[in-house]
C-alpha atoms as a PDB file:
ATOM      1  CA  UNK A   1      -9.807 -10.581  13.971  1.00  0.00           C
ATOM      2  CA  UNK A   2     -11.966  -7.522  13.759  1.00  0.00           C
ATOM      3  CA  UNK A   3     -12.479  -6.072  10.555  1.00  0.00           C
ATOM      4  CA  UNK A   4     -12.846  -2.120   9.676  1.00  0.00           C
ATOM      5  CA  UNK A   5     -16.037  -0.127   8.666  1.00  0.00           C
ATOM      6  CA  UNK A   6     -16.387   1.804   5.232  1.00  0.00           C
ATOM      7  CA  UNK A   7     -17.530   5.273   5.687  1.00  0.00           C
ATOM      8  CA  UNK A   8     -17.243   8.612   3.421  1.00  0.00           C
ATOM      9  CA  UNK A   9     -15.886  11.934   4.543  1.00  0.00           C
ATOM     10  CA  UNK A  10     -17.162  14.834   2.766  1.00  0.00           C
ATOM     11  CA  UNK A  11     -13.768  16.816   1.979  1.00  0.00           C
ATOM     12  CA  UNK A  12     -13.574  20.448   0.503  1.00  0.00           C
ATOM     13  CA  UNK A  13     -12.505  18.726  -3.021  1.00  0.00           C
ATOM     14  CA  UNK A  14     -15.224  15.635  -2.742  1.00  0.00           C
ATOM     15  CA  UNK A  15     -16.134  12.474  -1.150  1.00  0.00           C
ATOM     16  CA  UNK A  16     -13.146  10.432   0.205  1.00  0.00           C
ATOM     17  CA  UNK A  17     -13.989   6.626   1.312  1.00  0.00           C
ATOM     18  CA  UNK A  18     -12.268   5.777   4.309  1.00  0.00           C
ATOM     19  CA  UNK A  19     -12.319   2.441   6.343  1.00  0.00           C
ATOM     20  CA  UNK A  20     -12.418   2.810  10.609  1.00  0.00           C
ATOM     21  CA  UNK A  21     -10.661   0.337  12.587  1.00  0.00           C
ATOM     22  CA  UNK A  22     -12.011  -0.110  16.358  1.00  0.00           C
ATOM     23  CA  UNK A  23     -10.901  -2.018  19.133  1.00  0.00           C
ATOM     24  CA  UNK A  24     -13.145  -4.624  21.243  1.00  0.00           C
ATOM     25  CA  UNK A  25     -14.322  -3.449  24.358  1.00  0.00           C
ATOM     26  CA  UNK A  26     -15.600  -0.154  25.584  1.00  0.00           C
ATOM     27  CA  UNK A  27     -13.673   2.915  24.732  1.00  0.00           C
ATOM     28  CA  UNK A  28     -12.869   5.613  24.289  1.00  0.00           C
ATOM     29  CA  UNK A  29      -9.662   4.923  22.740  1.00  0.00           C
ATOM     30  CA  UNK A  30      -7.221   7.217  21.552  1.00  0.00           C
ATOM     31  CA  UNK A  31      -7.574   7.981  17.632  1.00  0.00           C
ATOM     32  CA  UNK A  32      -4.740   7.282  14.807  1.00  0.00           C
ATOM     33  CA  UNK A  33      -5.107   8.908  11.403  1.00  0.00           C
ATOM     34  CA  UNK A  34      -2.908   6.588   8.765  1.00  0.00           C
ATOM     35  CA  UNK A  35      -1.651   7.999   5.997  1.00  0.00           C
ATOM     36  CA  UNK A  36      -1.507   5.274   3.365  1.00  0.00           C
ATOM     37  CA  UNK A  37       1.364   4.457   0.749  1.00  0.00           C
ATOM     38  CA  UNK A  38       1.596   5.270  -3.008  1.00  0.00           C
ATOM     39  CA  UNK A  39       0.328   1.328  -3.989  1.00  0.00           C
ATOM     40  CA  UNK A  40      -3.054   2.533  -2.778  1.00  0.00           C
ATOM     41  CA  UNK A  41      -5.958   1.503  -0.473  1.00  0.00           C
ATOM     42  CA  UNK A  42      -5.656  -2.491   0.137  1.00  0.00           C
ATOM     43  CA  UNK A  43      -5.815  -5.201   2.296  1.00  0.00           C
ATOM     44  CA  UNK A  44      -2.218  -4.950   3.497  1.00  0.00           C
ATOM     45  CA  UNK A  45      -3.018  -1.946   4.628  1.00  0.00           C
ATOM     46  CA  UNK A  46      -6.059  -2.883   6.287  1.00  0.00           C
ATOM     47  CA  UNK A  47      -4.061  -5.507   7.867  1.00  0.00           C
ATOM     48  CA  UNK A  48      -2.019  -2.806   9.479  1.00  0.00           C
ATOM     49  CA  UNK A  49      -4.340  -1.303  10.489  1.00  0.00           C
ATOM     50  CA  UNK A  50      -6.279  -4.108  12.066  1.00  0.00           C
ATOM     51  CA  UNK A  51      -3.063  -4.362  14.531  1.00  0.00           C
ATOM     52  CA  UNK A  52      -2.879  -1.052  15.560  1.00  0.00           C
ATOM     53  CA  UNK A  53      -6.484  -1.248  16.859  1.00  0.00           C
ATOM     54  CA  UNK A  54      -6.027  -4.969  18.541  1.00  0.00           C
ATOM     55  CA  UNK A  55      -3.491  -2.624  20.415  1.00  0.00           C
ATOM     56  CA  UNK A  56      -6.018  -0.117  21.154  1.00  0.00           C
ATOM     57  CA  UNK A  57      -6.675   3.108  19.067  1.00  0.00           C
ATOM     58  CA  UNK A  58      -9.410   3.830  16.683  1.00  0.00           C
ATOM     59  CA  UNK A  59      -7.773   3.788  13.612  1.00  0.00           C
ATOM     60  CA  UNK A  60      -9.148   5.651  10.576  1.00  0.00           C
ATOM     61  CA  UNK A  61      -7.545   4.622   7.310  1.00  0.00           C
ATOM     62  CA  UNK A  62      -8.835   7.284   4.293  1.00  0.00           C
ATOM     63  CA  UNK A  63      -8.066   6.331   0.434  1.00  0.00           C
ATOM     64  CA  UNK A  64      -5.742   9.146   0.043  1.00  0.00           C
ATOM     65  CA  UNK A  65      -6.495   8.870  -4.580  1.00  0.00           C
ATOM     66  CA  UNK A  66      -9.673   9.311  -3.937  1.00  0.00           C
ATOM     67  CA  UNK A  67      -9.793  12.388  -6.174  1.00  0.00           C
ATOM     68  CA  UNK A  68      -8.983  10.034  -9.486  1.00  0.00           C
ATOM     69  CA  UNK A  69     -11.920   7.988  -9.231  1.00  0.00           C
ATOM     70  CA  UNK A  70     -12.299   4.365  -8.457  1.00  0.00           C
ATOM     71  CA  UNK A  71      -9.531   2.236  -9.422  1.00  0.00           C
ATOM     72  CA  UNK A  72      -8.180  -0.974  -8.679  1.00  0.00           C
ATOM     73  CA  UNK A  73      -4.666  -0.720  -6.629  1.00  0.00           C
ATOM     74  CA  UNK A  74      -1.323  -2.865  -8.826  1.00  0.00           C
ATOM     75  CA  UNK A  75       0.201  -5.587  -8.071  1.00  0.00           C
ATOM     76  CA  UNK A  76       3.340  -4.360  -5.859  1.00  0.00           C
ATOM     77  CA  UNK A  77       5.098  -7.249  -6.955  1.00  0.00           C
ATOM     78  CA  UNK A  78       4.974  -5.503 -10.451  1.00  0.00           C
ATOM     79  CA  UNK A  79       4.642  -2.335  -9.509  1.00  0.00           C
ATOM     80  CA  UNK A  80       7.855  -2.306  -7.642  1.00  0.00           C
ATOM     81  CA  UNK A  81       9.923  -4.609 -10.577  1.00  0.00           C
ATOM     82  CA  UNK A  82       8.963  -2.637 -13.753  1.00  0.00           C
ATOM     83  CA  UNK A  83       9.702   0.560 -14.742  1.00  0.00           C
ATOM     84  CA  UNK A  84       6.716   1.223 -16.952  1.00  0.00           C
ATOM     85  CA  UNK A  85       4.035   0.118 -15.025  1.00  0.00           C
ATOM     86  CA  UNK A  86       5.585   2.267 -12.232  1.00  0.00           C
ATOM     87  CA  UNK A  87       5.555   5.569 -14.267  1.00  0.00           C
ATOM     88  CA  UNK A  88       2.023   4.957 -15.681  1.00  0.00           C
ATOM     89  CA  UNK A  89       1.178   3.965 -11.768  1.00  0.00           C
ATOM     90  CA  UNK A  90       2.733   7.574 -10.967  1.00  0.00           C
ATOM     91  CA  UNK A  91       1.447   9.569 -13.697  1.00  0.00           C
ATOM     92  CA  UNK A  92      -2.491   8.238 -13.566  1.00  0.00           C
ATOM     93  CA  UNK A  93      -2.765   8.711  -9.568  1.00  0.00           C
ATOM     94  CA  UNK A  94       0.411  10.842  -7.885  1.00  0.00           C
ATOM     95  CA  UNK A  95      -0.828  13.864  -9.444  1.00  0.00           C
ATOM     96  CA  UNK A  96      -4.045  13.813  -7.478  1.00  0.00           C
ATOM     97  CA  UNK A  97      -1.936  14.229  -4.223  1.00  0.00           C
ATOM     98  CA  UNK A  98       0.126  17.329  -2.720  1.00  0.00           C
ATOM     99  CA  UNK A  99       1.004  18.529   0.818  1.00  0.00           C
ATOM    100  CA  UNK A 100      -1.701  21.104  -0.192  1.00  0.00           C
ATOM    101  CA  UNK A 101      -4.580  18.963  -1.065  1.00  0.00           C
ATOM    102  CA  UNK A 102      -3.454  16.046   1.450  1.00  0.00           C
ATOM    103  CA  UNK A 103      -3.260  18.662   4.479  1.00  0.00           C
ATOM    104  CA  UNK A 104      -6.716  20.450   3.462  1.00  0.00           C
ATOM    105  CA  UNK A 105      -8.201  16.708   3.721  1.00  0.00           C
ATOM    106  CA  UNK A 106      -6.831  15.972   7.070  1.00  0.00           C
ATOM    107  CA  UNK A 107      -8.456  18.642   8.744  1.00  0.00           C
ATOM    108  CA  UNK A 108     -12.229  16.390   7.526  1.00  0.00           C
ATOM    109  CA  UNK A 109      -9.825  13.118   8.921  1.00  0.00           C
ATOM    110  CA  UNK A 110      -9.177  15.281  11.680  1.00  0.00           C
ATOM    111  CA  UNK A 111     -13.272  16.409  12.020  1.00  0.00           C
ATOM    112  CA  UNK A 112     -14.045  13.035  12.005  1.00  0.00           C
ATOM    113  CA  UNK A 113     -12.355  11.955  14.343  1.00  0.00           C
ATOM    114  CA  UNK A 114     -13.150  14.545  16.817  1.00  0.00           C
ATOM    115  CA  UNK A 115     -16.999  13.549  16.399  1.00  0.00           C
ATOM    116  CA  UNK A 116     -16.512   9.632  16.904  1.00  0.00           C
ATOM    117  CA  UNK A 117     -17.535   9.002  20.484  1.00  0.00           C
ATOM    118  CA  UNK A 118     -15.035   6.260  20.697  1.00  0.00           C
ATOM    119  CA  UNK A 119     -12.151   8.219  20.223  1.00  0.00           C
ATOM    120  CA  UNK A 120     -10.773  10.421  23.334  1.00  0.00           C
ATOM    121  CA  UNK A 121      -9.940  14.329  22.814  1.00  0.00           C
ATOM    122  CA  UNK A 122      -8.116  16.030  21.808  1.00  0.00           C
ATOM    123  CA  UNK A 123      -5.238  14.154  20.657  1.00  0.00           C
ATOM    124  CA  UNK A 124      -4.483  11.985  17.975  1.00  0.00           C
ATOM    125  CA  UNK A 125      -1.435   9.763  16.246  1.00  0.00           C
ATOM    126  CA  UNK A 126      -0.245   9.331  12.882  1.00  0.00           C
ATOM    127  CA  UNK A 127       1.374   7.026  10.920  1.00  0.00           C
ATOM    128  CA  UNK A 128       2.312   7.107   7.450  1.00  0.00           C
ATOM    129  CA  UNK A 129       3.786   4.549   5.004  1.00  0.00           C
ATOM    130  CA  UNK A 130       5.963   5.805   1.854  1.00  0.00           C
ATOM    131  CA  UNK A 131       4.809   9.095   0.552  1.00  0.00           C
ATOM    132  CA  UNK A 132       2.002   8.371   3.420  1.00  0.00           C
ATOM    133  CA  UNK A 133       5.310   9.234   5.814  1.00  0.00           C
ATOM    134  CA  UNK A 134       5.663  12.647   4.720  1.00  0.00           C
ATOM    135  CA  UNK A 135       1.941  13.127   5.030  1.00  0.00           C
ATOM    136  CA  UNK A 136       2.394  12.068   8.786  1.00  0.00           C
ATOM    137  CA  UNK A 137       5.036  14.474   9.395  1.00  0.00           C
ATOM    138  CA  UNK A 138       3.565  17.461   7.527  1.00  0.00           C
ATOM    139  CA  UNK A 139      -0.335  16.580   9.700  1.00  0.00           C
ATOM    140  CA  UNK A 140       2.227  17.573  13.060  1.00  0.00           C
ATOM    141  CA  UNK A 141       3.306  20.384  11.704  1.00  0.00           C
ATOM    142  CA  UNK A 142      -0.348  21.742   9.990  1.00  0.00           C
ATOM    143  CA  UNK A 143      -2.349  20.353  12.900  1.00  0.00           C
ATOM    144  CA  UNK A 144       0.440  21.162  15.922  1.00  0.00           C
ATOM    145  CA  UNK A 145      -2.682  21.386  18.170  1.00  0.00           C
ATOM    146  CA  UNK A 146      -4.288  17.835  17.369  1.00  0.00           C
ATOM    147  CA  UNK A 147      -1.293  15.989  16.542  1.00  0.00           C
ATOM    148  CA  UNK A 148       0.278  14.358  19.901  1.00  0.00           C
ATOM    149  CA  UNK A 149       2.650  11.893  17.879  1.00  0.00           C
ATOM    150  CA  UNK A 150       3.587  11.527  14.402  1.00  0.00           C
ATOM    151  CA  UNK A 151       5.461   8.337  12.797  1.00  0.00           C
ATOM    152  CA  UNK A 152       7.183   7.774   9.239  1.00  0.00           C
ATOM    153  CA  UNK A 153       8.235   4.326   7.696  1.00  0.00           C
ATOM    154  CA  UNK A 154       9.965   4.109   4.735  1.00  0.00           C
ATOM    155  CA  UNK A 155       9.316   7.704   4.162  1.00  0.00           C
ATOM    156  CA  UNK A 156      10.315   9.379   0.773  1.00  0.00           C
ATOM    157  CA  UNK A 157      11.536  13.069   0.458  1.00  0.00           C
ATOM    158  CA  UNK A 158      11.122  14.136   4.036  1.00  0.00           C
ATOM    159  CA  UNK A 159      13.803  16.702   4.016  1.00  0.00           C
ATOM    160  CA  UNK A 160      14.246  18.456   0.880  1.00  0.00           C
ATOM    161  CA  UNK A 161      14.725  21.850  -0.685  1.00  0.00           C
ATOM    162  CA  UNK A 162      11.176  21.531  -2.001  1.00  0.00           C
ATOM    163  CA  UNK A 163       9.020  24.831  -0.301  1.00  0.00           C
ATOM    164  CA  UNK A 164       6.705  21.677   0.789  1.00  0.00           C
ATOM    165  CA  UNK A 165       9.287  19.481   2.094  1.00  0.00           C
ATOM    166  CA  UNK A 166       8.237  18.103   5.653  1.00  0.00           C
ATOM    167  CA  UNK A 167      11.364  19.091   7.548  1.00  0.00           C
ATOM    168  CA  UNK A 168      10.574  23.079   7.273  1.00  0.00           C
ATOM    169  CA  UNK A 169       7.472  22.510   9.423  1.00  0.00           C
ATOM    170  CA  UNK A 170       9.657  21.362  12.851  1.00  0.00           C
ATOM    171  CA  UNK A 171       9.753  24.461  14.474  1.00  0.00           C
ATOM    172  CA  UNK A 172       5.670  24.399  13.984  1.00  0.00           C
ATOM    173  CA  UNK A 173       5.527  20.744  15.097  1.00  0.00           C
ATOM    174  CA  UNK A 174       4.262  19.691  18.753  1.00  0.00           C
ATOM    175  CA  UNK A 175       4.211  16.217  18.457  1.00  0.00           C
ATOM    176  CA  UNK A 176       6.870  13.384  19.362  1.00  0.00           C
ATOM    177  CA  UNK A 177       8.508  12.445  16.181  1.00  0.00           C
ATOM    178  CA  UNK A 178       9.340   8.727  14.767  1.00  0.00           C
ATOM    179  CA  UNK A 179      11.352   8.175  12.121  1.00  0.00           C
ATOM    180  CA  UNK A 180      12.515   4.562  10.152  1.00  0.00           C
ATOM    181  CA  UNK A 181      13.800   4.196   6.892  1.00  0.00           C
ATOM    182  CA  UNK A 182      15.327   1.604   5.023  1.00  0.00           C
ATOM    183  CA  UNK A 183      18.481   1.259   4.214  1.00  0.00           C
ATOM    184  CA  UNK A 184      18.481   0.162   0.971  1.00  0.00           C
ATOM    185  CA  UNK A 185      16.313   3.416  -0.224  1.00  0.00           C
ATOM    186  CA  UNK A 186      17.637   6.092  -2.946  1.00  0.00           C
ATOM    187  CA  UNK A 187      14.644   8.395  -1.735  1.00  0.00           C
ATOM    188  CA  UNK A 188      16.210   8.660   1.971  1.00  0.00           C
ATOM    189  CA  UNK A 189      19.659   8.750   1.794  1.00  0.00           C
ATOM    190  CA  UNK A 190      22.143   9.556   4.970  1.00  0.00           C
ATOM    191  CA  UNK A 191      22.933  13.385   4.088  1.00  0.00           C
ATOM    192  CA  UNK A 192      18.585  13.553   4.290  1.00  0.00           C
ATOM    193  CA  UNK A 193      18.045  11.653   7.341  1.00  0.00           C
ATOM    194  CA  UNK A 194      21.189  13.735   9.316  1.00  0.00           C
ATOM    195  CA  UNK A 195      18.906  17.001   7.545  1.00  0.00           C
ATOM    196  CA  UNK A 196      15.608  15.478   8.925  1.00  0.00           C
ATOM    197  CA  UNK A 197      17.853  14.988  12.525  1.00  0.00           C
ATOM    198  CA  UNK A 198      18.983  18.023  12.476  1.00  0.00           C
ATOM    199  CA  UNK A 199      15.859  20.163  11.384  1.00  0.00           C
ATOM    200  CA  UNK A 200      13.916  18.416  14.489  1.00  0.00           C
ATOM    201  CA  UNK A 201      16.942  18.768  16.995  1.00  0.00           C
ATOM    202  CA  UNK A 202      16.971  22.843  15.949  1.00  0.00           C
ATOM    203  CA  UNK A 203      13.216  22.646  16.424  1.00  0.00           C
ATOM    204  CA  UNK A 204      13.448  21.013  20.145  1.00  0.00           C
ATOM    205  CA  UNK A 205      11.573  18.296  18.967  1.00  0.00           C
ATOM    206  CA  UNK A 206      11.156  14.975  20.819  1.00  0.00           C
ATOM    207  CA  UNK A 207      12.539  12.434  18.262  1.00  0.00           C
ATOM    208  CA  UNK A 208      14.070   9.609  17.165  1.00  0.00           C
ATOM    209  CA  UNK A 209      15.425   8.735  13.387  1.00  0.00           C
ATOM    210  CA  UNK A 210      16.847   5.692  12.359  1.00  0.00           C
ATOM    211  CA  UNK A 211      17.447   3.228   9.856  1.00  0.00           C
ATOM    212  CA  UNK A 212      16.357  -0.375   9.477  1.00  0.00           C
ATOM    213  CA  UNK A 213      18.363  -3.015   7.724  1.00  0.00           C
ATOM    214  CA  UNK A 214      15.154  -3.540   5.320  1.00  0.00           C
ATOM    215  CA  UNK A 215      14.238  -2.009   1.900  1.00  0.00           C
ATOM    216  CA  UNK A 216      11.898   0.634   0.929  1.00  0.00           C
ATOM    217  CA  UNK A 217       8.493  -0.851   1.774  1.00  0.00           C
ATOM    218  CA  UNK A 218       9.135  -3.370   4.095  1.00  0.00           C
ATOM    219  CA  UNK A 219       6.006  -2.844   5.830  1.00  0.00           C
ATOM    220  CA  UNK A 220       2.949  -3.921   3.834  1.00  0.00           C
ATOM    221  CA  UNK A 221       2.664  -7.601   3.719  1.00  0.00           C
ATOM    222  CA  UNK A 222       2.073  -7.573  -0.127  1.00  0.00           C
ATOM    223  CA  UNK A 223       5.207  -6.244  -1.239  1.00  0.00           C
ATOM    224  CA  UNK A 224       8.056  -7.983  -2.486  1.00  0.00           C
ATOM    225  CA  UNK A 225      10.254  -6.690  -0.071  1.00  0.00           C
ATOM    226  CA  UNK A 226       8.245  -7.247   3.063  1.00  0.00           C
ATOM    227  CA  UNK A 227      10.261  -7.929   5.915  1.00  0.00           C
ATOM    228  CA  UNK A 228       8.529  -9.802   8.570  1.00  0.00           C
ATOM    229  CA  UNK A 229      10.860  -9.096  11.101  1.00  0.00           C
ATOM    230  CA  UNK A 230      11.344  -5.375  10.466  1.00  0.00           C
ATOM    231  CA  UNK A 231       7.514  -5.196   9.934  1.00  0.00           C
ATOM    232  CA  UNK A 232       7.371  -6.439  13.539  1.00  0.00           C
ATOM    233  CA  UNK A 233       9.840  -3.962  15.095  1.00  0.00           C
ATOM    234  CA  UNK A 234       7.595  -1.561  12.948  1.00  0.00           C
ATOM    235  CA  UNK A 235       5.019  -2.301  15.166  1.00  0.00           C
ATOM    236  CA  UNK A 236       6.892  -2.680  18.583  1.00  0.00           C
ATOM    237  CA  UNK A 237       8.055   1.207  17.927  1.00  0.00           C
ATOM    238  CA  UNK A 238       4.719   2.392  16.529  1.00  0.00           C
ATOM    239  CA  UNK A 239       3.214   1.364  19.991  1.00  0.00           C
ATOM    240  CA  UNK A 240       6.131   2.692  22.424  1.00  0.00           C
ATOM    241  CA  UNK A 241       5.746   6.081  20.617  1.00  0.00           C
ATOM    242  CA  UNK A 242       1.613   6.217  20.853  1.00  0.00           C
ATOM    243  CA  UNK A 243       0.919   4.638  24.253  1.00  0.00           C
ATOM    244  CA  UNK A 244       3.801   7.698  25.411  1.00  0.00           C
ATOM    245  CA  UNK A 245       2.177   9.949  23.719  1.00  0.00           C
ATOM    246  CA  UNK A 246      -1.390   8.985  23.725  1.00  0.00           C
ATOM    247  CA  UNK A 247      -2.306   7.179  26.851  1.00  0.00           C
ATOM    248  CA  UNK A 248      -0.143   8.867  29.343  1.00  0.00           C
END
């Protein structure tokens, strides 16, 4: 098992740490920029992360709070059974993240990534967990010219009539598009995905989006709902879509 390297990017608002993920072997590889969930920066996600580069990409992983300081992530077990350690979760840490400050980040991600002599230009993937997914889909439709391939699991809010909702960037999107949520998920219903469908069919996009019979954060290994199955389809579609999109 290969384990990833701490570095720090130098952003426009500070320092963000950051952990790179790199296969064995001789590259280059193709580069992945994850866009982590709301729980924070963790070994589940690390783990993740781990498996896309077995599979071969260069995987850089930043800690998307960085801006609040150091802090030490919850227990999602907790986090995702009671209510007030949820809000005080949101309230200390959600307000240091916005499409705005999350997008003027990515382009240092993006820097980085075009400097690492592992990683083959000009393309990259992303991949995005929870509010991570909308972060995926809004780095395809910022960065149309680096982004190749862009995927969302369990995504949150991804087409809504916020001005920064992800689905009004489509027609600026490039990318192939990958979409999963959960079933069980009040923050993606049906009448959002069929907007989401729609907003990348108008746009001529290259997409798919589904649902899987999981709940919201099936993903991460540390979660209560973790879905080893699901996780493992996760994985199986996360691959089809980057080895199209990335190694053809």
């Amino acid at each position: 098992m290969m384990s990833g390297t701490e570095i720090d990017i130098a952003t426009e608002d500070g320092t963000c740490r950051a952990s790179v993920f790199r296969p064995t072997g001789k590259g280059p590889w193709p580069g992945v920029l994850f866009f982590m969930d709301g729980i924070g920066y963790r070994p589940a996600l690390f783990d993740i992360a781990e498996r896309i580069a077995e599979h071969g990409y260069v995987v850089l992983l930043p800690d998307l709070f960085y801006r609040a300081g150091a802090y030490e992530p919850p227990d999602p077990k907790r986090l995702f059974t009671d209510p007030a350690l949820r809000a005080e979760w949101h309230a200390k840490l959600f307000s240091t993240v916005s499409q705005d400050k999350i997008m003027r980040d990515t382009r240092a991600f993006l820097d980085y990534l075009a400097t690492d002599e592992d990683v083959r230009q000009p393309h990259v993937g992303t991949t995005g967990y929870c509010m991570g997914g909308a972060f995926s889909l809004s780095a395809a439709g910022f960065y149309p010219e680096r982004v190749a391939a862009a995927a969302s699991f369990h995504g949150a809010r991804l087409a809504t009539d916020d001005p920064t909702s992800p689905h009004l960037l489509a027609p600026k999107m490039k990318a192939r598009i990958y979409i999963a949520g959960a079933i069980e998920d009040a923050s993606f219903p049906d009448d959002m995905k069929q907007r989401l469908d729609d907003a990348l069919t108008d746009a001529h996009i290259a997409h798919t989006v589904e649902t899987y019979p999981a709940k919201h954060g099936w993903v991460p290994s540390d979660t209560p709902v973790h879905d080893p199955a699901q996780a493992e389809r996760h994985f199986q579609a996360l691959f089809g879509l980057f080895d199209s999109a990335l190694r053809a």
